[in-house]
C-alpha atoms as a PDB file:
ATOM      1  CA  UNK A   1      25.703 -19.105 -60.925  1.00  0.00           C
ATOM      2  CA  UNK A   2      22.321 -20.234 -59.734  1.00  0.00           C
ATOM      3  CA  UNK A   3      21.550 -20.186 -56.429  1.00  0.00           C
ATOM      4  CA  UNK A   4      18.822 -21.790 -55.016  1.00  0.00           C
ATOM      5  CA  UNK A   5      18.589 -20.604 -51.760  1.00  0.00           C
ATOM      6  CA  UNK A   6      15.137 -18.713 -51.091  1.00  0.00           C
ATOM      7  CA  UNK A   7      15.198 -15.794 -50.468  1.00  0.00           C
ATOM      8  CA  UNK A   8      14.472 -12.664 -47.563  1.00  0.00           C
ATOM      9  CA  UNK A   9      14.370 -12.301 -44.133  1.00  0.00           C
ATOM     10  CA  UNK A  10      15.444 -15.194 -41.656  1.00  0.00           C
ATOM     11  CA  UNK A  11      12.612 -16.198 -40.028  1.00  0.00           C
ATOM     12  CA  UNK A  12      12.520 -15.064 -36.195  1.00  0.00           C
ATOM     13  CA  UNK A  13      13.161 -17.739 -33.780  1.00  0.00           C
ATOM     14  CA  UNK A  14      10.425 -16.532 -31.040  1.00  0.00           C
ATOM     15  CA  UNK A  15       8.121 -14.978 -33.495  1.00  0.00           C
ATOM     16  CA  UNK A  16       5.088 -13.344 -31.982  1.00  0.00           C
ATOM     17  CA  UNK A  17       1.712 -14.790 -33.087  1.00  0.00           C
ATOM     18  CA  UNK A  18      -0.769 -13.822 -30.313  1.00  0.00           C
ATOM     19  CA  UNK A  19      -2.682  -9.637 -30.983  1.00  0.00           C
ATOM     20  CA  UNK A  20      -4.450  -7.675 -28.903  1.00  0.00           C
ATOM     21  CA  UNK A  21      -6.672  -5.071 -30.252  1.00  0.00           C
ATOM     22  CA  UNK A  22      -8.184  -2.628 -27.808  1.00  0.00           C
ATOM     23  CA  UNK A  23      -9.231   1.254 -28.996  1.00  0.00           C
ATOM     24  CA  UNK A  24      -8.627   4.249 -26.823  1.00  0.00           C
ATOM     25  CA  UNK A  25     -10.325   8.166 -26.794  1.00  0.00           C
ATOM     26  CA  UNK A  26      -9.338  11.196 -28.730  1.00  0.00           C
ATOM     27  CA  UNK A  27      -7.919  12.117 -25.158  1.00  0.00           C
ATOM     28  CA  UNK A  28      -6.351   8.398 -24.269  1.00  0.00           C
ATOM     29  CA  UNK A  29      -4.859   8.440 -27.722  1.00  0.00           C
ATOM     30  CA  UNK A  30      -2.873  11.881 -27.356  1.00  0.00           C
ATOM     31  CA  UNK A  31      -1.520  10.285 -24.044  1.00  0.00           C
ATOM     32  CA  UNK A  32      -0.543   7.345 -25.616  1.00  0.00           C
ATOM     33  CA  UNK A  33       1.330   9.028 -28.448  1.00  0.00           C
ATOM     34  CA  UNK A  34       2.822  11.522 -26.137  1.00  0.00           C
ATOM     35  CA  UNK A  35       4.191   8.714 -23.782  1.00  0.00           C
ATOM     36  CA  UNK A  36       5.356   6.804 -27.088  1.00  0.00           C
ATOM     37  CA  UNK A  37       7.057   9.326 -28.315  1.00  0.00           C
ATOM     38  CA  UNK A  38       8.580  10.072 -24.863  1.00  0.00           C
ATOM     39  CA  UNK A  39       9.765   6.317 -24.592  1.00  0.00           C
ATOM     40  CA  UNK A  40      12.133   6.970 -27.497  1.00  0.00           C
ATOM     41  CA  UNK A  41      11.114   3.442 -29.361  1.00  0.00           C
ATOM     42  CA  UNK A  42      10.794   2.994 -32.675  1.00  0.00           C
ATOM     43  CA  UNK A  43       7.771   0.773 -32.856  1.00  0.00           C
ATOM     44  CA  UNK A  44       4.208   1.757 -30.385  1.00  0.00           C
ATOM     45  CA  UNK A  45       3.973  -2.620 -30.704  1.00  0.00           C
ATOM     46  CA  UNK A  46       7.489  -2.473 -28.833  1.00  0.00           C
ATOM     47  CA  UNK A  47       6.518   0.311 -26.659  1.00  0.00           C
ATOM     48  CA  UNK A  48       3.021  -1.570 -25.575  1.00  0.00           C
ATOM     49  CA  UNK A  49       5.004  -4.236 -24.694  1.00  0.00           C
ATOM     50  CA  UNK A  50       7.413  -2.241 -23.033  1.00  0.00           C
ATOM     51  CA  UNK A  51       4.760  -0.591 -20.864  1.00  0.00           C
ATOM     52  CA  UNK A  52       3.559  -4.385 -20.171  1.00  0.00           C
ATOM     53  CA  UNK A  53       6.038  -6.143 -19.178  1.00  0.00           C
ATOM     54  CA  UNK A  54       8.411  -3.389 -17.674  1.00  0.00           C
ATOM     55  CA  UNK A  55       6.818  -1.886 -15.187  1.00  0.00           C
ATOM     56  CA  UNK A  56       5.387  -3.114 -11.944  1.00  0.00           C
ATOM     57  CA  UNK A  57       1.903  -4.007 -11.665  1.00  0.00           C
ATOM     58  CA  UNK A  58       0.423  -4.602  -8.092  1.00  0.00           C
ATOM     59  CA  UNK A  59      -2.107  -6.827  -7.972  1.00  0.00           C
ATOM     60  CA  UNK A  60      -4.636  -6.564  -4.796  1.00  0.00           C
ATOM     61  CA  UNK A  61      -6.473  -9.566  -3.363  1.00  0.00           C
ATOM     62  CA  UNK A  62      -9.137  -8.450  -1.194  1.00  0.00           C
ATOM     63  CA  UNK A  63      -9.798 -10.449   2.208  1.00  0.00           C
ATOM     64  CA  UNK A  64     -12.710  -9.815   4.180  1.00  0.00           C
ATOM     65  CA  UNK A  65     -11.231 -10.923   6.832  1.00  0.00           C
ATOM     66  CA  UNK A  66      -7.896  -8.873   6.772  1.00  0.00           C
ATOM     67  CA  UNK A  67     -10.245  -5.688   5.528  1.00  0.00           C
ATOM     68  CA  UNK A  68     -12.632  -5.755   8.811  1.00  0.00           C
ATOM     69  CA  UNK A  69      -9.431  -6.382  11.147  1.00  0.00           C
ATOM     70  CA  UNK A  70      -7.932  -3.011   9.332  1.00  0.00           C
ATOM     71  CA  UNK A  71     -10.970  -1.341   9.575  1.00  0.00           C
ATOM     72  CA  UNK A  72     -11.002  -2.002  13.174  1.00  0.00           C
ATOM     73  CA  UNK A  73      -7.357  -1.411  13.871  1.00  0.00           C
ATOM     74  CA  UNK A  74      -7.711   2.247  12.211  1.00  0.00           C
ATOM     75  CA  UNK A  75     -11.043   2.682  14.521  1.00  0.00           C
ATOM     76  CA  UNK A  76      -8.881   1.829  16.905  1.00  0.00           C
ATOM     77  CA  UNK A  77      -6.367   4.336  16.043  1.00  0.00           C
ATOM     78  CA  UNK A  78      -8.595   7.028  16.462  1.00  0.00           C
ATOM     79  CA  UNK A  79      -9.776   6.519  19.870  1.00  0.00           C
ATOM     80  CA  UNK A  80      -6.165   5.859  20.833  1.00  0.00           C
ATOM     81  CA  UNK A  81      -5.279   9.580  19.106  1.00  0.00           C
ATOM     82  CA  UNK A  82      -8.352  10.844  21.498  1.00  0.00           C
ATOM     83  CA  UNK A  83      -6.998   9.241  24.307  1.00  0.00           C
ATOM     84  CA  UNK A  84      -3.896  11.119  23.980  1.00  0.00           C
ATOM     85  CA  UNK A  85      -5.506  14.615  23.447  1.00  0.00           C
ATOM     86  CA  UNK A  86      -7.814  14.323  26.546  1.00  0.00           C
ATOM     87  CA  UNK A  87      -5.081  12.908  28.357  1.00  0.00           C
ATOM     88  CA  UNK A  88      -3.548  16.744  27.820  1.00  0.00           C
ATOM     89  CA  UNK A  89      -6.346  18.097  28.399  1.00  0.00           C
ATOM     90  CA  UNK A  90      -6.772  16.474  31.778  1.00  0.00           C
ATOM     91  CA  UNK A  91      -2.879  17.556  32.931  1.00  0.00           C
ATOM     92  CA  UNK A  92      -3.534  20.983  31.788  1.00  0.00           C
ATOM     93  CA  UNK A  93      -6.480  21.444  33.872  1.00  0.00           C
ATOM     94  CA  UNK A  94      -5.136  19.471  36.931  1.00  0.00           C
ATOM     95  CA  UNK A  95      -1.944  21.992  37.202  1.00  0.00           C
ATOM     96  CA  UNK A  96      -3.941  25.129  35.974  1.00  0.00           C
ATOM     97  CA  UNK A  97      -7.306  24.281  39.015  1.00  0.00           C
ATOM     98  CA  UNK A  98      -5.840  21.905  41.872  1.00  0.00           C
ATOM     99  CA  UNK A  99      -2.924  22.666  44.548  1.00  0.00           C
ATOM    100  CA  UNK A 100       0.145  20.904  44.111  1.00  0.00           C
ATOM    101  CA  UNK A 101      -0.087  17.874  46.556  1.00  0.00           C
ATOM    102  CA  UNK A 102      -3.653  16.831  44.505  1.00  0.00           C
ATOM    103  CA  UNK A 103      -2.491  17.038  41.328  1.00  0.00           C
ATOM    104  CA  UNK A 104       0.461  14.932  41.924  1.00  0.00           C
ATOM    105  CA  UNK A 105      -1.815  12.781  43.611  1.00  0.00           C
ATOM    106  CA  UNK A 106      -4.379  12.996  40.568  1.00  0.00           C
ATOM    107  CA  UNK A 107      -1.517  12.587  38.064  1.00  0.00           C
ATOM    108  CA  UNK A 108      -0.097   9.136  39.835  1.00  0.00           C
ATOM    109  CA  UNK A 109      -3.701   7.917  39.355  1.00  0.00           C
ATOM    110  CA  UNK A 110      -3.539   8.943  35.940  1.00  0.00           C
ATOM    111  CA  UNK A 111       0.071   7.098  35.322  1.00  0.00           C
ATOM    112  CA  UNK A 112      -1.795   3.960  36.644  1.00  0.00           C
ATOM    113  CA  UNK A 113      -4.167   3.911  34.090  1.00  0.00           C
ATOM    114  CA  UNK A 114      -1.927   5.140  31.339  1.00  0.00           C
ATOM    115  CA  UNK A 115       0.301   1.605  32.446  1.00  0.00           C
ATOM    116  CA  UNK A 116      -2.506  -0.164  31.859  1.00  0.00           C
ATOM    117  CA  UNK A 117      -3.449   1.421  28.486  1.00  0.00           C
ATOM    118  CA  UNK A 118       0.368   0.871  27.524  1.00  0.00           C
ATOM    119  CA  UNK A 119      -0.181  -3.065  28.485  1.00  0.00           C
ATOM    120  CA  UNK A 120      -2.941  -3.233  26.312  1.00  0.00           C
ATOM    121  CA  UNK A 121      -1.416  -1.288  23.327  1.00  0.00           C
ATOM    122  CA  UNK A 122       1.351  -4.311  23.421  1.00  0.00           C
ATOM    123  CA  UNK A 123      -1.115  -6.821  23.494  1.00  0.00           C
ATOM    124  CA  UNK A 124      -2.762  -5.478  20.559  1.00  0.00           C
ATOM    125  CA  UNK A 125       0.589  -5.152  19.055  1.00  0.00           C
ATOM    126  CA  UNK A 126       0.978  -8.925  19.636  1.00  0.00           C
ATOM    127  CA  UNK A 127      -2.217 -10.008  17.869  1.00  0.00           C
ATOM    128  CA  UNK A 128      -1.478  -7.789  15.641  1.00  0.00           C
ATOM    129  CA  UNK A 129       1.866  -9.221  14.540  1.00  0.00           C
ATOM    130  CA  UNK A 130       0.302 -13.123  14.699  1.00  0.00           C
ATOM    131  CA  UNK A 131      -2.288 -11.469  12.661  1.00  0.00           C
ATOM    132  CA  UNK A 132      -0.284 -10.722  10.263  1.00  0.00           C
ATOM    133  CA  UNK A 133       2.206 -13.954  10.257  1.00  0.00           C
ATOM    134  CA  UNK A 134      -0.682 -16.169   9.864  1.00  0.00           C
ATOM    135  CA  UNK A 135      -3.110 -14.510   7.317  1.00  0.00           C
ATOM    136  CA  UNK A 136      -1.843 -11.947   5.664  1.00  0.00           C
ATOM    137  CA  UNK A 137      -0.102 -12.845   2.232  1.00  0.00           C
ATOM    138  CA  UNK A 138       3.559 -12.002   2.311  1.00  0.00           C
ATOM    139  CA  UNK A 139       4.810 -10.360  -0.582  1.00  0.00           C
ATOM    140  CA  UNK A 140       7.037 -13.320  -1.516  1.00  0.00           C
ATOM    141  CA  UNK A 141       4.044 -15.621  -1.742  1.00  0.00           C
ATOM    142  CA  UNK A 142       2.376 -13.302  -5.176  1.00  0.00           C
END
């Protein structure tokens, strides 16, 4: 009986043709076998590709524009967290040196002023917000 059917292996139907070559220290290379090893696969070309392809890579697109606002914001930030330890320090010292009736009447100065910082801390929050909307990429959009 004569068959003439060739043959070995059936040939892949995706077969991969593209290589990468890169070369890694003594110290990157113990890593790498120690992670292979780890992964429990039975090929480091599966395991590579594993690593690849599997996990999530975040990707980072820098915008001047969005970096100085942050910058600014976090500035911000800080002077707002000083604001808020003077503004301690100010009641402590109004009920520890004035007589009742003047530090109420200090303190409902002090609420005026603390209104007005609020109002502006929501307008920031505002611009902050269309800020946001209109330049900074969404998540959905990468």
């Amino acid at each position: 009986m004569t068959s003439h059917a060739k043959g070995g292996r059936n040939p892949k139907l995706n077969k991969a043709t593209h290589r990468y070559v890169f070369r890694l220290t003594d110290e990157e290379n113990q890593r790498f076998l120690t992670l292979f090893e780890k992964s429990g696969l039975s090929t480091k070309a599966k395991f590579v590709v594993a690593v690849l392809f599997e996990r999530r890579i975040n990707s980072v697109i820098m915008d001047k524009g969005a970096m100085e606002y942050c910058t600014k914001l976090s500035e911000f930030y800080g002077q707002f967290r000083a604001i808020g330890v003077n503004y301690n320090q100010v009641v402590k010292i109004l009920h520890t040196n004035f007589s009742d009736k003047k530090t109420i009447a200090y303190l409902a100065k002090l609420e005026k002023q603390t209104l007005e910082l609020a109002y502006i801390c929501k307008e920031i929050l505002i611009l902050s917000k269309k800020f946001e909307a209109d330049y900074l990429i969404k998540k959905d959009e990468l």
